[in-house]
PDB file of N, CA and C in Angstrom:
ATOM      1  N   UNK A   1      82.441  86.278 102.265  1.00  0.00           N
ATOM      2  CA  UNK A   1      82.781  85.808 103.595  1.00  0.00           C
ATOM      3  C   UNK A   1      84.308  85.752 103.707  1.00  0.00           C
ATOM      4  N   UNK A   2      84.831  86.172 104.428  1.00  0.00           N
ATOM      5  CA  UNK A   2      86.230  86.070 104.862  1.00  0.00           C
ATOM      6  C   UNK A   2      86.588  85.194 105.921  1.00  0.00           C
ATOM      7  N   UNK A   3      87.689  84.667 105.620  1.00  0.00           N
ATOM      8  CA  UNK A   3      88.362  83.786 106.626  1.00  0.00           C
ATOM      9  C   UNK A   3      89.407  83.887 107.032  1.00  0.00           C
ATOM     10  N   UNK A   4      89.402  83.530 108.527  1.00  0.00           N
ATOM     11  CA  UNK A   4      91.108  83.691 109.277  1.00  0.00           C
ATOM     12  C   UNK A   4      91.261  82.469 109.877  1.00  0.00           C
ATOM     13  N   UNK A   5      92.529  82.399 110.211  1.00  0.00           N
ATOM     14  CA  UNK A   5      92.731  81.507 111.393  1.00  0.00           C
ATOM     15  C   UNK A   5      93.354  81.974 112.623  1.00  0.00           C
ATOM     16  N   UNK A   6      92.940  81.556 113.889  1.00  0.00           N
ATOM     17  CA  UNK A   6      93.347  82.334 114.940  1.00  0.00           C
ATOM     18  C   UNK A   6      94.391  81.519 115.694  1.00  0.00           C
ATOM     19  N   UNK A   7      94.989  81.897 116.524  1.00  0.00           N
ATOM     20  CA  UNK A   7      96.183  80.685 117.156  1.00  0.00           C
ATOM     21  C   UNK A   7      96.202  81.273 118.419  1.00  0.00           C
ATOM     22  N   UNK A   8      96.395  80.340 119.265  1.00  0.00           N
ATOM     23  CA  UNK A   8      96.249  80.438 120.707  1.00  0.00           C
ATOM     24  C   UNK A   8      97.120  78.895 121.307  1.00  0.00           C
ATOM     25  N   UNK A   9      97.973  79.742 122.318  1.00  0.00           N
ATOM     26  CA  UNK A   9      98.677  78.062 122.425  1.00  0.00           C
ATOM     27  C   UNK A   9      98.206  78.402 124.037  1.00  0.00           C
ATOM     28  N   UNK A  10      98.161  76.538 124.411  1.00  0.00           N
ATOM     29  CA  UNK A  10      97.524  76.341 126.104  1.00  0.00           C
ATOM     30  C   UNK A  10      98.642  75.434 126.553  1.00  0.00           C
ATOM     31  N   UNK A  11      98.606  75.639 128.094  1.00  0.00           N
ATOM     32  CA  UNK A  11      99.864  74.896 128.655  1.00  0.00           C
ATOM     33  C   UNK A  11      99.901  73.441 128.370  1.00  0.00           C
ATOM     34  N   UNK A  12      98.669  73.317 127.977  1.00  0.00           N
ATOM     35  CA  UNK A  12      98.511  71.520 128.190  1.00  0.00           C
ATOM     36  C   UNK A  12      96.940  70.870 127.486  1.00  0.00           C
ATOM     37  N   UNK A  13      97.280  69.617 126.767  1.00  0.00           N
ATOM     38  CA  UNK A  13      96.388  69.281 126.082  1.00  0.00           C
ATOM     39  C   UNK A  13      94.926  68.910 126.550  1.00  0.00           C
ATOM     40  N   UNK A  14      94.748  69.073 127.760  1.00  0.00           N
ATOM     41  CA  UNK A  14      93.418  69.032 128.491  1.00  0.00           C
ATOM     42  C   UNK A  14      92.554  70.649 128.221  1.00  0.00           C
ATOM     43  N   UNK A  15      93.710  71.517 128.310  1.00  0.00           N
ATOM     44  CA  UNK A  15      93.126  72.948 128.136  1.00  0.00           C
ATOM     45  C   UNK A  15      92.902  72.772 126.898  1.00  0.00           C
ATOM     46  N   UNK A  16      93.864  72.715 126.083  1.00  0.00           N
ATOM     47  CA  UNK A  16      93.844  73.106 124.499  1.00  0.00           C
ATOM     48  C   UNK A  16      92.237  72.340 124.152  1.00  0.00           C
ATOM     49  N   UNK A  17      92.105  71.216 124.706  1.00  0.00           N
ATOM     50  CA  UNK A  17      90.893  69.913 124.254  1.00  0.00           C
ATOM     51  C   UNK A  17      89.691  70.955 124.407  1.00  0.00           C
ATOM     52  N   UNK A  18      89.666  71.498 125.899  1.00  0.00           N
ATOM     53  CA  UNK A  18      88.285  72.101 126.597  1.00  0.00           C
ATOM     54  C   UNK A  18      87.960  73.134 125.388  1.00  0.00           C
ATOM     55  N   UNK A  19      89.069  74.239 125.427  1.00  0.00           N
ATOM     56  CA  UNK A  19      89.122  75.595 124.636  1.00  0.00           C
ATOM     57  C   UNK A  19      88.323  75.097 123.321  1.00  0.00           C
ATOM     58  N   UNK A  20      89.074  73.903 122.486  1.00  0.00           N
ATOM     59  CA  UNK A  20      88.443  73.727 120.716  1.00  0.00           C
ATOM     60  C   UNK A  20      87.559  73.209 121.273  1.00  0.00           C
ATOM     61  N   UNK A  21      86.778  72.173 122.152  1.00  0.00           N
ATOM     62  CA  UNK A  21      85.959  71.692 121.570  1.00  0.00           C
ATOM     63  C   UNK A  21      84.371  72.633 122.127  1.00  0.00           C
ATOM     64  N   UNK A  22      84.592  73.496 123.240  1.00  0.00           N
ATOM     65  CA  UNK A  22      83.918  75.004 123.091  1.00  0.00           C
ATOM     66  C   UNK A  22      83.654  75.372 122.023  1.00  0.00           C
ATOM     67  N   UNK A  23      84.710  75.913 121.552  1.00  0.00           N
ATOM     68  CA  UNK A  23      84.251  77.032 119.998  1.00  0.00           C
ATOM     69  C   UNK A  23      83.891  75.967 118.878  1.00  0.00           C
ATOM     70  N   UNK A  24      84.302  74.957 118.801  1.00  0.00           N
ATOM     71  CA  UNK A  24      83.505  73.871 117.898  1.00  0.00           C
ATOM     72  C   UNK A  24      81.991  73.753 118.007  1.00  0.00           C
ATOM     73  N   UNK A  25      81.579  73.512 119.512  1.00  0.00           N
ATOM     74  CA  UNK A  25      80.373  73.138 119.903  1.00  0.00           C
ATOM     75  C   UNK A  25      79.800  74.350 119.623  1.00  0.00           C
ATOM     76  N   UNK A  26      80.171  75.699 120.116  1.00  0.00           N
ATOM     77  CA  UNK A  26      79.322  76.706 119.958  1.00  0.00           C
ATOM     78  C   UNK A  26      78.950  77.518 118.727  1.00  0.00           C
ATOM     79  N   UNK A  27      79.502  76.387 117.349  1.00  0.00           N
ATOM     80  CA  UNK A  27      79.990  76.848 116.077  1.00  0.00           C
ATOM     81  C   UNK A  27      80.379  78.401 116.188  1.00  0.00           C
ATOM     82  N   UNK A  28      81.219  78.574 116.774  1.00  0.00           N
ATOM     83  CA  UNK A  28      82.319  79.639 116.579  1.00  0.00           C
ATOM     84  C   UNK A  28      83.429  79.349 115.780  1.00  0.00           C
ATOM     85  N   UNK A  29      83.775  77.856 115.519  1.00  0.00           N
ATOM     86  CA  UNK A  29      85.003  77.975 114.815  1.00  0.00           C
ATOM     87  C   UNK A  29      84.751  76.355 114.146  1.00  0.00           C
ATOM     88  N   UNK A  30      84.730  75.853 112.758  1.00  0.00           N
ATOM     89  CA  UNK A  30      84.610  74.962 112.045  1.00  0.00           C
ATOM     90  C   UNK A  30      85.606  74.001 112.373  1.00  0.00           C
ATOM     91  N   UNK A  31      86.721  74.136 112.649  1.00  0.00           N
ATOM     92  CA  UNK A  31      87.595  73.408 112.928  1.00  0.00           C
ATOM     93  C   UNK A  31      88.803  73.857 113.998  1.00  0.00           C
ATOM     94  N   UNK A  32      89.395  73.041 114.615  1.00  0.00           N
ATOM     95  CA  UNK A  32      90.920  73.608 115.899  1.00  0.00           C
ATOM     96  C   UNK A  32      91.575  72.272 115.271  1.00  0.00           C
ATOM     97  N   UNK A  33      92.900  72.434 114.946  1.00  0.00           N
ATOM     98  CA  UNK A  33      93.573  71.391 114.932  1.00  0.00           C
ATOM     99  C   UNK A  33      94.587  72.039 115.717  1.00  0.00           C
ATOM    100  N   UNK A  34      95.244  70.914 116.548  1.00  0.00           N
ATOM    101  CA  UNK A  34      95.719  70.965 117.961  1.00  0.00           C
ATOM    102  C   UNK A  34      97.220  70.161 117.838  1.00  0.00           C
ATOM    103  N   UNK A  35      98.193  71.177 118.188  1.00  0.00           N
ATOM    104  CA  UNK A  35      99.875  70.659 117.738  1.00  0.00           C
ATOM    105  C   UNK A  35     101.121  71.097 119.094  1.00  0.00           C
ATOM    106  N   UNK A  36     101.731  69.800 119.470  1.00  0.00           N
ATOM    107  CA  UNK A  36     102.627  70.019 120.371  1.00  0.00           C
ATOM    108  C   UNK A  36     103.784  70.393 119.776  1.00  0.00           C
ATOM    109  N   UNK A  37     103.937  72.007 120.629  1.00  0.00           N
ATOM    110  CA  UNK A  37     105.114  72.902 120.032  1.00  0.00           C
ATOM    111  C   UNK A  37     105.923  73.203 121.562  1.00  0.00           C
ATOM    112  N   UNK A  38     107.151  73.647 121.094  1.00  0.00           N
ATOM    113  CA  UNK A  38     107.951  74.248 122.247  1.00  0.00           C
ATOM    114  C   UNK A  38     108.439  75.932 121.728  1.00  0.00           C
ATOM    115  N   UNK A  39     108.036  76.509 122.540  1.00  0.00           N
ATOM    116  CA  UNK A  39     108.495  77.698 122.837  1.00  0.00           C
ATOM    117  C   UNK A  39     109.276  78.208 123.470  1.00  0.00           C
ATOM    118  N   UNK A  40     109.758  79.303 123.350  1.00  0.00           N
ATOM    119  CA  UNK A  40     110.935  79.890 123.626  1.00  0.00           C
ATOM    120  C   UNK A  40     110.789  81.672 123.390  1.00  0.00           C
ATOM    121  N   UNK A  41     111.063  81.780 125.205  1.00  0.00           N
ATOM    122  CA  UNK A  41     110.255  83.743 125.378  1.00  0.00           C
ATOM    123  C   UNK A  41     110.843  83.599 126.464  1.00  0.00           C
ATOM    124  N   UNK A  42     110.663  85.153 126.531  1.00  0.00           N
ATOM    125  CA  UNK A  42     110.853  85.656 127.897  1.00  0.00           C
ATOM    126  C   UNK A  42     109.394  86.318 128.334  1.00  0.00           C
ATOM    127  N   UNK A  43     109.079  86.009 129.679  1.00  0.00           N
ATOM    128  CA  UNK A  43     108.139  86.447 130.449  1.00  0.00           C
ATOM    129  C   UNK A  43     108.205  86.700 131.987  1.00  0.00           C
ATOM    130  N   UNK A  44     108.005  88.224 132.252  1.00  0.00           N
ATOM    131  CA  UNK A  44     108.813  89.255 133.207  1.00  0.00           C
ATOM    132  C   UNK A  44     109.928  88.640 133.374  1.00  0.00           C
ATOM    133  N   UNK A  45     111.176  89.104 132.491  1.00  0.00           N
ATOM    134  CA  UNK A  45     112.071  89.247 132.508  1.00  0.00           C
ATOM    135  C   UNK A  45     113.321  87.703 132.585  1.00  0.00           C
ATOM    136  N   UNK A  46     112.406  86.221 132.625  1.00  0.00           N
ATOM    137  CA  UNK A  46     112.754  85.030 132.476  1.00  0.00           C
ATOM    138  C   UNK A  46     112.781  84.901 131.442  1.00  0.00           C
ATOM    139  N   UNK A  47     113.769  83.685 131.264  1.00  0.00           N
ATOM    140  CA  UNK A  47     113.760  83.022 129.798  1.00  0.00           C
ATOM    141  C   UNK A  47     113.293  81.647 130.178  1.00  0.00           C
ATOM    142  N   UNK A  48     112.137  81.394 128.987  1.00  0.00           N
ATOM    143  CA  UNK A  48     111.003  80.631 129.086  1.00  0.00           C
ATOM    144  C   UNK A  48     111.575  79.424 128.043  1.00  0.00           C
ATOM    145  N   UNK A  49     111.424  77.890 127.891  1.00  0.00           N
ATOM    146  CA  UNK A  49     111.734  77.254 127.299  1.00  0.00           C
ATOM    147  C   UNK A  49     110.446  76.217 127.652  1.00  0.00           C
ATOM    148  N   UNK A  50     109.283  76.154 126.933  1.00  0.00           N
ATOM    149  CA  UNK A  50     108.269  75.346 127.462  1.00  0.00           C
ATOM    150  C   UNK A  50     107.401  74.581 126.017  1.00  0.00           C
ATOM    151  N   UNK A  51     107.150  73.423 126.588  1.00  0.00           N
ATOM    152  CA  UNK A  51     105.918  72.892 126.055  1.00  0.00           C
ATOM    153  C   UNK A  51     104.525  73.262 126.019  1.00  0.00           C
ATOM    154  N   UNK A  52     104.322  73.158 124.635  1.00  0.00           N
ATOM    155  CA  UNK A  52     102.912  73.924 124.939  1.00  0.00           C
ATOM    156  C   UNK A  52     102.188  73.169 123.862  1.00  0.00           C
ATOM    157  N   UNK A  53     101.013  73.821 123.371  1.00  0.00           N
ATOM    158  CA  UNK A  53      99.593  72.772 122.199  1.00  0.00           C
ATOM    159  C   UNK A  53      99.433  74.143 122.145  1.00  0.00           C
ATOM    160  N   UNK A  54      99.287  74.099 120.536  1.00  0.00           N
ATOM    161  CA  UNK A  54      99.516  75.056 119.465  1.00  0.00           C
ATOM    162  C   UNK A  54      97.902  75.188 118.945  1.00  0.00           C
ATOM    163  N   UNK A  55      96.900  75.948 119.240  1.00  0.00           N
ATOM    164  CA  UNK A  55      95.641  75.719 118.516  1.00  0.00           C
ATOM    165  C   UNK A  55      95.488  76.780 117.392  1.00  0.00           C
ATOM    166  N   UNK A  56      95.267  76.134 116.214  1.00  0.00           N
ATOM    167  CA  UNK A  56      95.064  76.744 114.791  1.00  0.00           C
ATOM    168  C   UNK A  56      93.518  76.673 114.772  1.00  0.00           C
ATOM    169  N   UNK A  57      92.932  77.751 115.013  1.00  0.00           N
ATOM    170  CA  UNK A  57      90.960  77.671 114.704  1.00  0.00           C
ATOM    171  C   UNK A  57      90.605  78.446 113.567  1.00  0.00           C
ATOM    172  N   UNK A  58      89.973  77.661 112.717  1.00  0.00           N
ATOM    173  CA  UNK A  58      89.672  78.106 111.566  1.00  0.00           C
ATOM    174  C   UNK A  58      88.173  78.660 111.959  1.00  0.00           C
ATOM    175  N   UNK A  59      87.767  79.512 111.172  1.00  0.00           N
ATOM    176  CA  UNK A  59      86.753  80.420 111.493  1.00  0.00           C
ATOM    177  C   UNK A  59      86.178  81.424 109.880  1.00  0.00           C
ATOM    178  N   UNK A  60      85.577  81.933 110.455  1.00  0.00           N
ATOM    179  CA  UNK A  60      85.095  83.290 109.706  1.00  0.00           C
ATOM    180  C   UNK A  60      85.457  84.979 110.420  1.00  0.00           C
ATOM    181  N   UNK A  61      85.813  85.738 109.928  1.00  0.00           N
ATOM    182  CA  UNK A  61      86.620  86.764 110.474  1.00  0.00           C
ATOM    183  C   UNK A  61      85.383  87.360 111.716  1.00  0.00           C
ATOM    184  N   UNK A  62      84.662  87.223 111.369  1.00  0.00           N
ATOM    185  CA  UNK A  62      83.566  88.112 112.353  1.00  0.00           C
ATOM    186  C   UNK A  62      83.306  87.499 113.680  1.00  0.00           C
ATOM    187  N   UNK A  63      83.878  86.334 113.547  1.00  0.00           N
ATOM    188  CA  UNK A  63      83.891  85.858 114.746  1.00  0.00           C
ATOM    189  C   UNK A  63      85.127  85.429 115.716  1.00  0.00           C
ATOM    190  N   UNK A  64      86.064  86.848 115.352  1.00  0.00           N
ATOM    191  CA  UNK A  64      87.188  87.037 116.258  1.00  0.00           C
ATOM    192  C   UNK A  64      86.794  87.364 117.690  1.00  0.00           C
ATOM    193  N   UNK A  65      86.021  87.911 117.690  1.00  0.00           N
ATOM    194  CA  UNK A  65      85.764  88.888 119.134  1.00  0.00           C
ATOM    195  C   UNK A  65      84.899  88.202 120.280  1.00  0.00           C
ATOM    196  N   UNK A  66      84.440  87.031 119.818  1.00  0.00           N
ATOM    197  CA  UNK A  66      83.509  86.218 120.461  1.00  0.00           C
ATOM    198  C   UNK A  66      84.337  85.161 120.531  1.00  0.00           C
ATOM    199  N   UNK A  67      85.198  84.474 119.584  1.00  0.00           N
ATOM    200  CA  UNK A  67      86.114  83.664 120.039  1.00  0.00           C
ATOM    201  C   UNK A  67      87.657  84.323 120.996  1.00  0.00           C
ATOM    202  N   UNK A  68      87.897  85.390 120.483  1.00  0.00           N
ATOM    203  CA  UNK A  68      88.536  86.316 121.760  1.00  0.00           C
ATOM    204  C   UNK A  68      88.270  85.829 123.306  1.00  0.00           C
ATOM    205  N   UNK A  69      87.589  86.400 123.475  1.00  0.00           N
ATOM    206  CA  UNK A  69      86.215  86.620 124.556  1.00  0.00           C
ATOM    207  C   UNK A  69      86.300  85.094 124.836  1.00  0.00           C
ATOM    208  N   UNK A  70      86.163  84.270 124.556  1.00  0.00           N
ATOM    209  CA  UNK A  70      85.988  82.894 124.893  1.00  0.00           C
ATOM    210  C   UNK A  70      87.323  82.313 125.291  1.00  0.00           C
ATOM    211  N   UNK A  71      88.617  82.676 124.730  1.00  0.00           N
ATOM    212  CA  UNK A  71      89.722  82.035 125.242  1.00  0.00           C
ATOM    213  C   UNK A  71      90.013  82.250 126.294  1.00  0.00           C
ATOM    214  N   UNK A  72      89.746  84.090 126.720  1.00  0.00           N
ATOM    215  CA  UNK A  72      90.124  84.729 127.942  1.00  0.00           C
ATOM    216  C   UNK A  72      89.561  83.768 129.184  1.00  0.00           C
ATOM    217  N   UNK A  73      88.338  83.778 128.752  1.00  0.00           N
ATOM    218  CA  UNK A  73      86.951  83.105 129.863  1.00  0.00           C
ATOM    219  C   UNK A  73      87.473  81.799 130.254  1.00  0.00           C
ATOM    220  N   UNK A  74      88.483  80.951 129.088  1.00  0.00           N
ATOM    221  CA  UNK A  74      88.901  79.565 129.551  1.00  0.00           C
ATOM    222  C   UNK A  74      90.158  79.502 129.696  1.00  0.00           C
ATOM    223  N   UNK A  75      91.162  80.519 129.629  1.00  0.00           N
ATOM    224  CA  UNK A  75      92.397  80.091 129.390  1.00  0.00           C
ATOM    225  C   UNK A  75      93.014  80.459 131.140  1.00  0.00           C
ATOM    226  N   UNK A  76      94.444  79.938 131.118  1.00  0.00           N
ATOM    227  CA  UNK A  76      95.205  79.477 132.309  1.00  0.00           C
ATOM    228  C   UNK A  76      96.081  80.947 132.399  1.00  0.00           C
ATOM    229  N   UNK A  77      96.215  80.963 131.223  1.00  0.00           N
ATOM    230  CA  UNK A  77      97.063  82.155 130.608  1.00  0.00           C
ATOM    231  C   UNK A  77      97.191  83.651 131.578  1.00  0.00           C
ATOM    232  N   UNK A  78      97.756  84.480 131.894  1.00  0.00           N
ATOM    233  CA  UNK A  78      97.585  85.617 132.441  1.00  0.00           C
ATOM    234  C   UNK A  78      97.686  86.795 131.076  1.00  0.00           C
ATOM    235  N   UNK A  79      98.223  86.458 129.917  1.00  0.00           N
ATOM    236  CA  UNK A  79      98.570  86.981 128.771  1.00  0.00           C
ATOM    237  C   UNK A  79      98.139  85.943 127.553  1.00  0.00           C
ATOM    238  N   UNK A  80      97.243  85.045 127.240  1.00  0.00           N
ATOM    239  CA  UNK A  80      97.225  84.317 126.059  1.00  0.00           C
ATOM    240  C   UNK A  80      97.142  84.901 125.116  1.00  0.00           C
ATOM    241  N   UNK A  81      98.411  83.787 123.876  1.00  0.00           N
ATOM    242  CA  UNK A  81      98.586  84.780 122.338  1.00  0.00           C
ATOM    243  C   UNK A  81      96.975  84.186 121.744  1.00  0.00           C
ATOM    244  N   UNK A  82      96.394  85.822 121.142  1.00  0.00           N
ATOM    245  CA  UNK A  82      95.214  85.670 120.724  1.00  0.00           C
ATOM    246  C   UNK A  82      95.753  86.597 119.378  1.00  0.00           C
ATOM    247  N   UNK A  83      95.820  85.712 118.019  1.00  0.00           N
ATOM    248  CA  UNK A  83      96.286  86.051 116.770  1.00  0.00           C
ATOM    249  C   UNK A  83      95.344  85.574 115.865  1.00  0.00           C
ATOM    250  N   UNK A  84      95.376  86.689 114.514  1.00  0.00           N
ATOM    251  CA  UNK A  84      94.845  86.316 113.605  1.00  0.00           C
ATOM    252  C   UNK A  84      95.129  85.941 112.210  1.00  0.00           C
ATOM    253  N   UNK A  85      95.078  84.976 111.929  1.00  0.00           N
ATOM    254  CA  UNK A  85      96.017  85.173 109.891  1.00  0.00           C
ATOM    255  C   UNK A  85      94.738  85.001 108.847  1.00  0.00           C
ATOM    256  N   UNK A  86      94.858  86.186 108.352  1.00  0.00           N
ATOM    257  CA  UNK A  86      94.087  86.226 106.946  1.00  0.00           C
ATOM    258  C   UNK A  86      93.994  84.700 106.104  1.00  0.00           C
ATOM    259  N   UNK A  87      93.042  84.325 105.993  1.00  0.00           N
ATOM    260  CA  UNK A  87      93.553  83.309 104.816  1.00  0.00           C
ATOM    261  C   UNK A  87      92.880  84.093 103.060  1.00  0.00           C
ATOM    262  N   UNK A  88      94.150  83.677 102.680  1.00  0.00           N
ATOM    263  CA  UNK A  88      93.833  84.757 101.092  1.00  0.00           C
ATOM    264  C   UNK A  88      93.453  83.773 100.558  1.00  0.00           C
ATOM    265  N   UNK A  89      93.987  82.485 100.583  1.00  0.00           N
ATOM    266  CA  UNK A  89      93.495  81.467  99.296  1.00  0.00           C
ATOM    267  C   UNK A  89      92.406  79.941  99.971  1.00  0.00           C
ATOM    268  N   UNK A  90      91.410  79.509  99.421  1.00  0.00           N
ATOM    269  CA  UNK A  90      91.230  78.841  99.716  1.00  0.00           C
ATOM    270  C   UNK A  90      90.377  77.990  98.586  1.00  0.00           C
ATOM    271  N   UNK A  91      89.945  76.728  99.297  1.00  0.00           N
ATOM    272  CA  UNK A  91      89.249  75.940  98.015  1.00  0.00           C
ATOM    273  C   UNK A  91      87.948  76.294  98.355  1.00  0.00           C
ATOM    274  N   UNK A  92      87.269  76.264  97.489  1.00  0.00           N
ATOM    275  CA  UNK A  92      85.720  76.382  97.790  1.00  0.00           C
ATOM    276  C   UNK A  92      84.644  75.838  98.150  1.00  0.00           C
ATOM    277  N   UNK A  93      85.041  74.422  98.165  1.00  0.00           N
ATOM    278  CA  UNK A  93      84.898  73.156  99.308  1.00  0.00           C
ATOM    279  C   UNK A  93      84.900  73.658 100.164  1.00  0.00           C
ATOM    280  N   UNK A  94      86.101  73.841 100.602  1.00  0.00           N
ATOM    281  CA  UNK A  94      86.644  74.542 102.500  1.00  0.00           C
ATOM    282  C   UNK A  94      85.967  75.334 102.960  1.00  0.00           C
ATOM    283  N   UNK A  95      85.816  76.314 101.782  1.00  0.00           N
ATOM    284  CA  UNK A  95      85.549  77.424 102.265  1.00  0.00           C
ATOM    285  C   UNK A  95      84.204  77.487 102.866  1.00  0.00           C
ATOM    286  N   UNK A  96      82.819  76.734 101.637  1.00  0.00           N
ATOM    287  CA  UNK A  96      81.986  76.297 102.019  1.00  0.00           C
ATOM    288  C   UNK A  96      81.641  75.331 103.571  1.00  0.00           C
ATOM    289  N   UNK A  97      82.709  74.786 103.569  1.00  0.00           N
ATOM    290  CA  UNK A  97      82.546  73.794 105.293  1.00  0.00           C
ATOM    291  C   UNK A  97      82.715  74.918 106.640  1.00  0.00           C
ATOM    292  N   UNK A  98      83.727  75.699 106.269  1.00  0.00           N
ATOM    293  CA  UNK A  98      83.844  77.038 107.240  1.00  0.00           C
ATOM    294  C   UNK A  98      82.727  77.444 107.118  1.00  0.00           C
ATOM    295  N   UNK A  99      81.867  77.820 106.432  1.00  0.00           N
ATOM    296  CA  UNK A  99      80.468  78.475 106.583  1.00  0.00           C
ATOM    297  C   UNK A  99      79.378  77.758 107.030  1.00  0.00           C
ATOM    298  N   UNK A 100      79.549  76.599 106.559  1.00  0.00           N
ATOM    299  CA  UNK A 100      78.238  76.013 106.687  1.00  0.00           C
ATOM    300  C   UNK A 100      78.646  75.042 108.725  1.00  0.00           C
ATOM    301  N   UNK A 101      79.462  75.644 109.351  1.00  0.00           N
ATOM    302  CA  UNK A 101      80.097  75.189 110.677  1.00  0.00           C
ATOM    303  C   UNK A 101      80.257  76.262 111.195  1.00  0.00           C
ATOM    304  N   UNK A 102      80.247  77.192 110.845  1.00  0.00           N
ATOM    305  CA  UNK A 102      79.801  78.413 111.783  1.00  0.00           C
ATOM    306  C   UNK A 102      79.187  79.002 111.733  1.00  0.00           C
ATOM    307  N   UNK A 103      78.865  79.785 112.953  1.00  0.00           N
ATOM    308  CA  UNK A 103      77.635  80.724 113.463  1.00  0.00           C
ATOM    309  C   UNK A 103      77.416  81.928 111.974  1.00  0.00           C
ATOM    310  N   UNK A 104      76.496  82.934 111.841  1.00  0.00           N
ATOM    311  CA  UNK A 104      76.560  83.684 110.988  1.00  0.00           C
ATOM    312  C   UNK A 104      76.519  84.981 111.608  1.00  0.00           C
TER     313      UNK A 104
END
Protein backbone atom coordinates (compact mmCIF):
# COMPACT_ATOMS: atom_id res chain seq x y z
CA UNK A 1 0.00 0.00 0.00
CA UNK A 2 1.40 3.34 -0.70
CA UNK A 3 0.96 6.54 0.85
CA UNK A 4 0.81 10.27 0.03
CA UNK A 5 -0.19 13.28 1.38
CA UNK A 6 -2.14 15.73 -0.58
CA UNK A 7 -2.29 19.61 0.21
CA UNK A 8 -4.86 21.88 -0.73
CA UNK A 9 -5.10 25.31 0.92
CA UNK A 10 -8.92 27.06 1.34
CA UNK A 11 -9.58 30.72 1.83
CA UNK A 12 -10.96 30.16 5.18
CA UNK A 13 -11.37 27.76 8.02
CA UNK A 14 -15.10 27.03 7.48
CA UNK A 15 -14.07 25.72 3.91
CA UNK A 16 -10.95 24.01 4.96
CA UNK A 17 -13.48 22.32 8.08
CA UNK A 18 -16.32 21.29 5.27
CA UNK A 19 -13.51 19.95 2.61
CA UNK A 20 -11.59 17.45 5.68
CA UNK A 21 -14.32 16.54 7.34
CA UNK A 22 -15.93 15.18 3.73
CA UNK A 23 -12.99 13.09 2.84
CA UNK A 24 -12.74 11.95 6.52
CA UNK A 25 -16.40 10.96 6.58
CA UNK A 26 -16.25 9.40 3.21
CA UNK A 27 -12.99 7.50 4.35
CA UNK A 28 -11.15 8.96 1.53
CA UNK A 29 -8.54 10.29 3.66
CA UNK A 30 -7.55 8.97 7.42
CA UNK A 31 -6.62 12.12 8.56
CA UNK A 32 -6.55 16.42 7.36
CA UNK A 33 -4.67 18.33 9.74
CA UNK A 34 -5.55 21.91 9.12
CA UNK A 35 -2.77 25.00 9.44
CA UNK A 36 -3.03 28.84 9.15
CA UNK A 37 -0.46 29.88 6.51
CA UNK A 38 0.12 33.09 4.48
CA UNK A 39 0.90 33.10 1.02
CA UNK A 40 2.46 34.94 -1.33
CA UNK A 41 1.70 34.64 -5.54
CA UNK A 42 0.75 36.21 -8.18
CA UNK A 43 -2.66 35.53 -9.75
CA UNK A 44 -3.52 37.11 -13.31
CA UNK A 45 -0.90 39.16 -13.11
CA UNK A 46 -1.46 40.59 -9.13
CA UNK A 47 0.62 40.17 -6.35
CA UNK A 48 -1.24 38.17 -3.84
CA UNK A 49 -0.31 38.38 -0.06
CA UNK A 50 -3.15 36.28 1.72
CA UNK A 51 -4.27 34.18 4.52
CA UNK A 52 -5.17 30.98 3.95
CA UNK A 53 -5.64 27.04 5.97
CA UNK A 54 -3.16 24.80 4.72
CA UNK A 55 -4.84 21.13 4.45
CA UNK A 56 -2.28 18.19 4.72
CA UNK A 57 -4.66 14.81 3.92
CA UNK A 58 -3.14 11.82 4.56
CA UNK A 59 -4.42 9.04 2.43
CA UNK A 60 -3.51 6.05 0.33
CA UNK A 61 -2.21 6.91 -3.22
CA UNK A 62 -5.22 5.44 -5.08
CA UNK A 63 -7.28 7.65 -3.75
CA UNK A 64 -5.94 10.81 -5.40
CA UNK A 65 -8.48 11.08 -8.08
CA UNK A 66 -11.55 10.77 -5.98
CA UNK A 67 -10.18 13.06 -3.45
CA UNK A 68 -9.19 15.36 -6.55
CA UNK A 69 -12.64 15.24 -7.74
CA UNK A 70 -13.94 16.10 -4.33
CA UNK A 71 -11.97 19.34 -3.67
CA UNK A 72 -12.99 20.70 -7.11
CA UNK A 73 -16.84 19.82 -6.19
CA UNK A 74 -16.21 21.90 -2.76
CA UNK A 75 -13.69 24.34 -3.24
CA UNK A 76 -14.12 28.40 -3.65
CA UNK A 77 -11.03 28.17 -5.64
CA UNK A 78 -11.16 28.92 -9.52
CA UNK A 79 -7.55 27.12 -9.60
CA UNK A 80 -7.12 25.03 -6.17
CA UNK A 81 -3.45 23.69 -5.39
CA UNK A 82 -4.26 19.94 -5.66
CA UNK A 83 -0.63 18.26 -4.73
CA UNK A 84 0.77 15.17 -3.91
CA UNK A 85 3.93 14.04 -1.62
CA UNK A 86 5.05 10.54 -1.62
CA UNK A 87 5.51 9.48 1.85
CA UNK A 88 8.73 7.10 1.71
CA UNK A 89 8.99 6.48 5.41
CA UNK A 90 6.58 5.60 7.77
CA UNK A 91 5.80 3.70 11.09
CA UNK A 92 3.77 0.78 10.79
CA UNK A 93 1.36 1.80 13.34
CA UNK A 94 0.54 4.77 10.95
CA UNK A 95 0.70 3.16 8.32
CA UNK A 96 -1.72 0.55 9.50
CA UNK A 97 -4.32 3.53 10.78
CA UNK A 98 -4.08 4.99 7.06
CA UNK A 99 -5.45 1.70 5.95
CA UNK A 100 -7.58 0.62 8.26
CA UNK A 101 -9.44 4.65 7.70
CA UNK A 102 -9.64 4.39 4.30
CA UNK A 103 -11.69 3.25 1.58
CA UNK A 104 -9.88 0.27 -0.38
Amino acid sequence: MSLIIIQTTCTNKDEASKIAKVLVDKKLAACVQMSEIESIYKWEGEFCNDKEILLNIKTKKENFKKIKSKIKELHSYDLPEIISINIDNVSKDYKKFIGENTNE
